[in-house]
N, C-alpha and C. Protein backbone atom coordinates (compact mmCIF):
# COMPACT_ATOMS: atom_id res chain seq x y z
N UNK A 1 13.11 -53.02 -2.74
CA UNK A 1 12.55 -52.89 -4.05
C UNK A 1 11.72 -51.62 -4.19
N UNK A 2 10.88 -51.09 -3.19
CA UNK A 2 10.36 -49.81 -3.14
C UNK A 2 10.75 -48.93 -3.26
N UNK A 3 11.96 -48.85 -2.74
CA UNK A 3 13.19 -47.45 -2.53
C UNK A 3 13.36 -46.88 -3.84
N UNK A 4 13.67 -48.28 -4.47
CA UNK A 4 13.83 -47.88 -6.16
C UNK A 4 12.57 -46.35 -6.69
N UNK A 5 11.58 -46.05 -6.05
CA UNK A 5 10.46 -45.66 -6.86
C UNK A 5 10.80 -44.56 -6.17
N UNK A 6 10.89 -44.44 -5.22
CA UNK A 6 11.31 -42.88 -4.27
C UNK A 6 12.47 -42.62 -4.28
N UNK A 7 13.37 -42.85 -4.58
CA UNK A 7 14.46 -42.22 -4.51
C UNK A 7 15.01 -42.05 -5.63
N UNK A 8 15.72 -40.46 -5.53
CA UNK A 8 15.60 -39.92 -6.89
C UNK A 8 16.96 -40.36 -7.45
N UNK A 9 17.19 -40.12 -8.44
CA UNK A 9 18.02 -40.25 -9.31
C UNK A 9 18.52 -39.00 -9.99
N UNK A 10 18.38 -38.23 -10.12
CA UNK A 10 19.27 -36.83 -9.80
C UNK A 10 19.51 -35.96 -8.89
N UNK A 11 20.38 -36.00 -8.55
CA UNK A 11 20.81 -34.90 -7.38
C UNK A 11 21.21 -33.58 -7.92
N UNK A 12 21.11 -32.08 -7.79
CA UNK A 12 20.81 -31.12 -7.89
C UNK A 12 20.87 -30.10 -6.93
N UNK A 13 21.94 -28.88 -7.54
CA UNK A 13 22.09 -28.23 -6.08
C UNK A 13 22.05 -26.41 -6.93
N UNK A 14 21.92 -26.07 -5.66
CA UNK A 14 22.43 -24.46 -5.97
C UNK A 14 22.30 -23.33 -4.93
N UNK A 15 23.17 -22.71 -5.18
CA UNK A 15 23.08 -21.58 -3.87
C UNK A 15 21.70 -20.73 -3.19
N UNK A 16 20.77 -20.99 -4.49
CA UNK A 16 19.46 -20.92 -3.36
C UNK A 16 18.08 -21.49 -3.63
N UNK A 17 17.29 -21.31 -3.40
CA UNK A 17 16.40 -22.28 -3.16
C UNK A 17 15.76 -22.48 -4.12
N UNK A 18 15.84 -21.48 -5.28
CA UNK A 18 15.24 -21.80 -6.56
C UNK A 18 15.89 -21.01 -7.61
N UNK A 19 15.86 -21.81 -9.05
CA UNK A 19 16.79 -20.83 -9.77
C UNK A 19 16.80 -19.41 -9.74
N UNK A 20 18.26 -19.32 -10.03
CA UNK A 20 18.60 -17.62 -9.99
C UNK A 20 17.15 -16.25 -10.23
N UNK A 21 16.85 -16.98 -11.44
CA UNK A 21 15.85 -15.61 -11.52
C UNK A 21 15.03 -15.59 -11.59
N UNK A 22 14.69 -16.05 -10.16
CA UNK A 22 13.63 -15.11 -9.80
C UNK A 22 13.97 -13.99 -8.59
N UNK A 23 14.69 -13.96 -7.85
CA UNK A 23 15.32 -13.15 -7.18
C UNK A 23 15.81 -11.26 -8.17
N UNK A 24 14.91 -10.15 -7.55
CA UNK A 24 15.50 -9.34 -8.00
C UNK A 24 15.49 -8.19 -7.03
N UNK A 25 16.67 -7.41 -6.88
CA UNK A 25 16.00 -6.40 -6.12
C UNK A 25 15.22 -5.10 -6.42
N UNK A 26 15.31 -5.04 -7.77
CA UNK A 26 13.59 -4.27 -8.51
C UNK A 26 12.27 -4.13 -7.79
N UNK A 27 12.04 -5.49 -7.04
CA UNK A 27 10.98 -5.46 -6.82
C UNK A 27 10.76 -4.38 -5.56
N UNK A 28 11.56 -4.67 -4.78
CA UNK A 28 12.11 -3.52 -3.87
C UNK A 28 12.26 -2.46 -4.03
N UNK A 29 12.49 -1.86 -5.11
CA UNK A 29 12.58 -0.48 -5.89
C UNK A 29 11.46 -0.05 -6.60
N UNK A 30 10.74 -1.04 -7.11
CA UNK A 30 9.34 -0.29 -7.64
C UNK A 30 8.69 -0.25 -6.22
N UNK A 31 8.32 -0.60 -5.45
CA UNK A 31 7.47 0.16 -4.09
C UNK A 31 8.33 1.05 -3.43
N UNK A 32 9.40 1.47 -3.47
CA UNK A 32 10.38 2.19 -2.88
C UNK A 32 9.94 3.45 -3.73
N UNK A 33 10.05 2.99 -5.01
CA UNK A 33 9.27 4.18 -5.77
C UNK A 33 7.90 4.92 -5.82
N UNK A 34 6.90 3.96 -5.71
CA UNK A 34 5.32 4.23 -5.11
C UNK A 34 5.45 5.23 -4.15
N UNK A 35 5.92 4.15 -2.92
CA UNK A 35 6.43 5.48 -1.47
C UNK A 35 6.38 6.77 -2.03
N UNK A 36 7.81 6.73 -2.22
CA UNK A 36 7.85 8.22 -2.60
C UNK A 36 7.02 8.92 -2.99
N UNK A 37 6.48 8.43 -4.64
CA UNK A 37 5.07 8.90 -5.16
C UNK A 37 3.98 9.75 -4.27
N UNK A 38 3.80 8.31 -3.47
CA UNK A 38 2.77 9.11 -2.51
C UNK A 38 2.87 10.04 -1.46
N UNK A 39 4.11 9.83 -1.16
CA UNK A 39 4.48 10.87 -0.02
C UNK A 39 3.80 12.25 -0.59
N UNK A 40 4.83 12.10 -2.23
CA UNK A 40 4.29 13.55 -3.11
C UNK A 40 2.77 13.96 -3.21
N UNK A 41 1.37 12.79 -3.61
CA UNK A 41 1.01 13.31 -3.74
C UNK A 41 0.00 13.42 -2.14
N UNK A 42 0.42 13.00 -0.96
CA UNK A 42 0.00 13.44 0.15
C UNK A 42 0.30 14.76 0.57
N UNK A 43 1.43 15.38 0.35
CA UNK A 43 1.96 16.79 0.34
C UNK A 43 1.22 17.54 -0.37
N UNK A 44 0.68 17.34 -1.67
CA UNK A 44 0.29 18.19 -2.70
C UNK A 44 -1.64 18.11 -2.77
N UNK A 45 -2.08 17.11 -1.42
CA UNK A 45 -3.74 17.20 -1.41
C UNK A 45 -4.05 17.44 -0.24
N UNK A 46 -5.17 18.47 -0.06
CA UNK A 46 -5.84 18.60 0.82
C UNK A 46 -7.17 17.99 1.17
N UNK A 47 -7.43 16.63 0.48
CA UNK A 47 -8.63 16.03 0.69
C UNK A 47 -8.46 15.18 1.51
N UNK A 48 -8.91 14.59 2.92
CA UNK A 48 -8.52 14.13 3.61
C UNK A 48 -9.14 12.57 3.39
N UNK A 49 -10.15 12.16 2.91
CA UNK A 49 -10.33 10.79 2.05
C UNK A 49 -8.91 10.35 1.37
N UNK A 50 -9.01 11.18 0.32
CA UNK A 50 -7.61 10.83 0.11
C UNK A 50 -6.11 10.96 0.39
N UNK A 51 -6.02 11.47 1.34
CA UNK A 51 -4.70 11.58 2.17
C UNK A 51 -4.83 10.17 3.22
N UNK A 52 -5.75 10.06 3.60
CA UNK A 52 -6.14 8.72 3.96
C UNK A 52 -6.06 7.41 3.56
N UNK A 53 -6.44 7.06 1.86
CA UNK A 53 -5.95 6.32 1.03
C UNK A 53 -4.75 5.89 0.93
N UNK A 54 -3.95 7.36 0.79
CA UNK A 54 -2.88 7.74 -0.10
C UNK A 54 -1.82 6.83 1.47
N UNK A 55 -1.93 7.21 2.71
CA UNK A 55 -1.50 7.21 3.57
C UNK A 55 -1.35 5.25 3.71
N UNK A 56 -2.34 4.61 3.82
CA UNK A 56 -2.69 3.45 3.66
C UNK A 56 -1.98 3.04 2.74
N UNK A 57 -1.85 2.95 1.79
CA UNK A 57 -1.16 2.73 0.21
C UNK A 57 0.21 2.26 0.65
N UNK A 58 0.64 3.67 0.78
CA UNK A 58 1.94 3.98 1.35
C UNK A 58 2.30 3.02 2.70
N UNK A 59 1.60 2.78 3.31
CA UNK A 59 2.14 1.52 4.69
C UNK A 59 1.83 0.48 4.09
N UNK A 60 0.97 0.05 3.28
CA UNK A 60 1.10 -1.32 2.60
C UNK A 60 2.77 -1.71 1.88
N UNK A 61 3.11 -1.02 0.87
CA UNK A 61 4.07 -0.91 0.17
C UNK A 61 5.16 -0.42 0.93
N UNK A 62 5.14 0.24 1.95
CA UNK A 62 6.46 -0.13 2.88
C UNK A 62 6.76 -1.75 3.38
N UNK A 63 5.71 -2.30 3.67
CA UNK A 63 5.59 -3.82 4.05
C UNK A 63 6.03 -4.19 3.20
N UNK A 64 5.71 -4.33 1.86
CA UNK A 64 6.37 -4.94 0.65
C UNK A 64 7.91 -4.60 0.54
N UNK A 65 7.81 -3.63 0.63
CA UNK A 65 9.58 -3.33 0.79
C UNK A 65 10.56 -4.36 1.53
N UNK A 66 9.88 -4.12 2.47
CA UNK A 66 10.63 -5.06 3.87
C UNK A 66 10.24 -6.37 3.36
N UNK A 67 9.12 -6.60 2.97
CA UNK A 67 9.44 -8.69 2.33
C UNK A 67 10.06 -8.76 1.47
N UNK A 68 10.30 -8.04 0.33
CA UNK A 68 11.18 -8.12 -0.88
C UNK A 68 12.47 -7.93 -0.36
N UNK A 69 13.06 -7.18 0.44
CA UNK A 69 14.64 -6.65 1.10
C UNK A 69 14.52 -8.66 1.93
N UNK A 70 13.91 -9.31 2.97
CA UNK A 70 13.80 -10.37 3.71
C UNK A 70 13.96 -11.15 2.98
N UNK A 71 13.39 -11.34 1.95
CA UNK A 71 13.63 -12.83 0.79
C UNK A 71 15.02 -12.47 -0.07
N UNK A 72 15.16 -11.29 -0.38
CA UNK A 72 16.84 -11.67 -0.73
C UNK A 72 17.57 -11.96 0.43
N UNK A 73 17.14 -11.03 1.55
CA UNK A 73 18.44 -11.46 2.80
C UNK A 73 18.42 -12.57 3.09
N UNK A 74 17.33 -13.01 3.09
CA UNK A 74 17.33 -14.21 4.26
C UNK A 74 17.26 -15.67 2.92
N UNK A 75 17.00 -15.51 1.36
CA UNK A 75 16.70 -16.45 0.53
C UNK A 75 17.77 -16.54 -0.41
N UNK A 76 18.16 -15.45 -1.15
CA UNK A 76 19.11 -15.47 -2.38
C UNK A 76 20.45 -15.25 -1.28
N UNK A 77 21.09 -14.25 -0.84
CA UNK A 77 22.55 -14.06 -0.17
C UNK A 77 22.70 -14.83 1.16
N UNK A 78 23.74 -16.32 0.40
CA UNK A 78 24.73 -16.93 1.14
C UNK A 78 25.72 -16.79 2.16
N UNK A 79 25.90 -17.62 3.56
CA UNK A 79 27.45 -17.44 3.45
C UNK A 79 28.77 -16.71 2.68
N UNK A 80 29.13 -17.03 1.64
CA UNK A 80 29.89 -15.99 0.84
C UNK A 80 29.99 -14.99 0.48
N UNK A 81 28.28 -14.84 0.19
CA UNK A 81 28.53 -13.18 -0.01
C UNK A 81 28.60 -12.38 1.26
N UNK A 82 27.94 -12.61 2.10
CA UNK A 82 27.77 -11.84 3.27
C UNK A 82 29.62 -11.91 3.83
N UNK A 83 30.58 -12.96 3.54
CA UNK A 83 31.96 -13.35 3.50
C UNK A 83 32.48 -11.78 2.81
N UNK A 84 32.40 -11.50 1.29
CA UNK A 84 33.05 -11.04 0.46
C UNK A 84 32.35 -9.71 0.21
N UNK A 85 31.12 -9.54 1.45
CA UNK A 85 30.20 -8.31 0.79
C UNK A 85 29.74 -7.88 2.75
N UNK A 86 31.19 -7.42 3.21
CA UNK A 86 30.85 -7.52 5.04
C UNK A 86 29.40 -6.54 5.34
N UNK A 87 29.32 -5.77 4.64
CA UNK A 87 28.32 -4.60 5.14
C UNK A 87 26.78 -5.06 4.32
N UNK A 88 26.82 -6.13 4.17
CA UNK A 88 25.13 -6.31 3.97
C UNK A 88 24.39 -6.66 4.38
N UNK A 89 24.55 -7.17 5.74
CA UNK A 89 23.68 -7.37 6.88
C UNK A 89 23.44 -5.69 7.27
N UNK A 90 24.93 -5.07 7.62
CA UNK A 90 24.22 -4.02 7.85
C UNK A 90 23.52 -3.01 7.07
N UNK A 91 23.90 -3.05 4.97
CA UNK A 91 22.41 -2.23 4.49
C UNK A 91 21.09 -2.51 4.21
N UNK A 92 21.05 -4.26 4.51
CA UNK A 92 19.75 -4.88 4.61
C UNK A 92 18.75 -4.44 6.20
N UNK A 93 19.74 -4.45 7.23
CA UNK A 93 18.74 -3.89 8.18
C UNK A 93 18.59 -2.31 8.58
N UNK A 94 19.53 -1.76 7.80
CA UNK A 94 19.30 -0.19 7.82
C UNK A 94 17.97 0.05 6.47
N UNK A 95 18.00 -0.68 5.57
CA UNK A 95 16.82 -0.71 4.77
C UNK A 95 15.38 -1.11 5.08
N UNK A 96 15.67 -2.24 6.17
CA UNK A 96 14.41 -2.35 6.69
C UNK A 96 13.80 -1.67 7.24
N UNK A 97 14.99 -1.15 8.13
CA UNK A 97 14.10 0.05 9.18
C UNK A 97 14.02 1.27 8.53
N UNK A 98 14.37 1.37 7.25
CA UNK A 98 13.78 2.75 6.51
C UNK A 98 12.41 2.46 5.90
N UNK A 99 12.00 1.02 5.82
CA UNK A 99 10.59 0.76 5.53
C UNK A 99 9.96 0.62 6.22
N UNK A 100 10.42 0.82 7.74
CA UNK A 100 9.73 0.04 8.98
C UNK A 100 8.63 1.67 9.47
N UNK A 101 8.46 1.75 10.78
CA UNK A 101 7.92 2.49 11.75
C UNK A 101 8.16 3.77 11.63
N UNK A 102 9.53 3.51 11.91
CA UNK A 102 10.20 4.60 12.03
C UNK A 102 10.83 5.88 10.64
N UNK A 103 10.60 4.90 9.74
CA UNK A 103 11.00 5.18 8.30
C UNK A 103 9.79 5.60 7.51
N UNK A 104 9.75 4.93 6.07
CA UNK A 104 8.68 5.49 5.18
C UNK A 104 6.96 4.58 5.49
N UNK A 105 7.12 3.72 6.37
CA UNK A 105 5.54 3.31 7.16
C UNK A 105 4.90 4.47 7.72
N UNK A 106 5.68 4.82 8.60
CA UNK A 106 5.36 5.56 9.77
C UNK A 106 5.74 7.30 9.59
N UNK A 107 6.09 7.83 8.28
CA UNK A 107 6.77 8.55 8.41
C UNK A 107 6.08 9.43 7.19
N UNK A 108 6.30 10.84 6.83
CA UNK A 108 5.42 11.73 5.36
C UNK A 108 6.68 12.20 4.92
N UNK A 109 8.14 11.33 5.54
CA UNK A 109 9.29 11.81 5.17
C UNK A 109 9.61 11.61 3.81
N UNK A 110 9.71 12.85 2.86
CA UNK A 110 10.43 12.06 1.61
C UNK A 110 11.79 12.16 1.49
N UNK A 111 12.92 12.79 2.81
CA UNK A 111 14.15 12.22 2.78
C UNK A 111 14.28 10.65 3.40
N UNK A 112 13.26 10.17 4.14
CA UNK A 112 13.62 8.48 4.17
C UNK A 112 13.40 8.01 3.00
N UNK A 113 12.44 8.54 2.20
CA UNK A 113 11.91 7.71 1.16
C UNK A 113 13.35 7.51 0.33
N UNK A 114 14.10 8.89 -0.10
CA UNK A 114 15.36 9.12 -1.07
C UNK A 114 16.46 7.91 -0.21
N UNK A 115 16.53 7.83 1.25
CA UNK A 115 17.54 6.90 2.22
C UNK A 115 16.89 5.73 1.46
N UNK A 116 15.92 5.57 1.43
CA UNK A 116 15.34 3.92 1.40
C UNK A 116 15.85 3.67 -0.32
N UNK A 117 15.74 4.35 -1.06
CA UNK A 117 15.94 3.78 -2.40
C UNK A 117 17.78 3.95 -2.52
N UNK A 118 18.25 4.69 -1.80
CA UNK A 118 19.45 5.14 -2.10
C UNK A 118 20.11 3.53 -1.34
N UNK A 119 19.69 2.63 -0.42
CA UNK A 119 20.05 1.78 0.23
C UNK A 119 19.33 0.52 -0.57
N UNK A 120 18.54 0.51 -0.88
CA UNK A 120 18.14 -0.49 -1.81
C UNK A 120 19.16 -0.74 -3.42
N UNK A 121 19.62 0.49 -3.73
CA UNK A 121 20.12 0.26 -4.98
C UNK A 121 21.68 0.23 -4.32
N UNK A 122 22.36 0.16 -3.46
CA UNK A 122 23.76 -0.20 -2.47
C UNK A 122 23.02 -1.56 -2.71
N UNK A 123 22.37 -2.58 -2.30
CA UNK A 123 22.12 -3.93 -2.45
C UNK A 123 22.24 -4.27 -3.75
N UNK A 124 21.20 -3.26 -4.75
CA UNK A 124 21.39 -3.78 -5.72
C UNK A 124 22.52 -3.94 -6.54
N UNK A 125 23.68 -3.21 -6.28
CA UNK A 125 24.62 -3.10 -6.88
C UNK A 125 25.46 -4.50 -6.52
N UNK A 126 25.77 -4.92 -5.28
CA UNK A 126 26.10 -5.79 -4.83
C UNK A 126 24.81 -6.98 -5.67
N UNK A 127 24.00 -7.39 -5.42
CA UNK A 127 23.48 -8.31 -5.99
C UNK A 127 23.62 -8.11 -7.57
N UNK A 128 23.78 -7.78 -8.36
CA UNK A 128 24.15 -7.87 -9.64
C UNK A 128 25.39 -8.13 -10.03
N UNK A 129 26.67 -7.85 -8.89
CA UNK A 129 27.94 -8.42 -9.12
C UNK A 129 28.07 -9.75 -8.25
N UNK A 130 27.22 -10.08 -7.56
CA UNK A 130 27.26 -11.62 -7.75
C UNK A 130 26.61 -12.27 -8.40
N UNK A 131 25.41 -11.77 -8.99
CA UNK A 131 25.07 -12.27 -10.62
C UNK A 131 25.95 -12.99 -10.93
N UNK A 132 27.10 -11.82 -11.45
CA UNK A 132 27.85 -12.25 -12.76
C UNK A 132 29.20 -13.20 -12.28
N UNK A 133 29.06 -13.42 -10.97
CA UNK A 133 30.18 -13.82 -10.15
C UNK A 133 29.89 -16.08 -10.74
């Protein structure tokens, strides 16, 4: 007679863990964009307070990069796509590590920064045609 009160009565499914949109890879692209930003205006100051800031900023928002790239990989893209879309394991972890250490964290490079957005929007392209899929 209890069961009745806990157990649900609609069942409910979907390919990920919460409706579609909230998943975007934008979010990934506006700090992909910051990066850059700052790379620029670390190049263009000689105040070392703020190259300091600027520097900080910039490794925060590489981190963000890499959680926003992790929650689509690892939250929104399925089995199938990774099936019908073979190379997105490998531009999800070539993206990471352009946000990582070695990339725009660790790096005053603004050709990783151009790699990192140029590999973020390769995802995005793929995630918008399974949008509509």
């Amino acid at each position: 007679m209890f069961s009745r009160f806990i157990t649900p009565t609609v069942t409910a499914s979907a390919h990920c863990d919460l409706p579609c949109g909230v998943y975007d890879p934008a979010q990934a692209r506006i700090e992909a964009e910051s990066i850059k930003a700052l790379i620029g205006k670390v190049a263009d100051n000689d105040d070392a307070d703020f190259r300091t800031r600027a520097v900080l900023i910039k490794e925060e928002r590489s981190e963000l990069v890499k959680h926003h790239l992790w929650v689509l990989w690892t939250d929104y893209f399925k089995a199938p796509h990774f099936e019908k879309y073979p190379q997105l394991h490998t531009l999800f972890n070539e993206a990471t590590k352009l946000a990582g250490a070695g990339g725009t964290k660790g790096t005053l490079d603004a050709a990783a920064a151009d790699e990192l957005l140029a590999k973020i929007d390769e995802i995005a392209e793929i995630f918008w045609e399974t949008k509509k899929a």
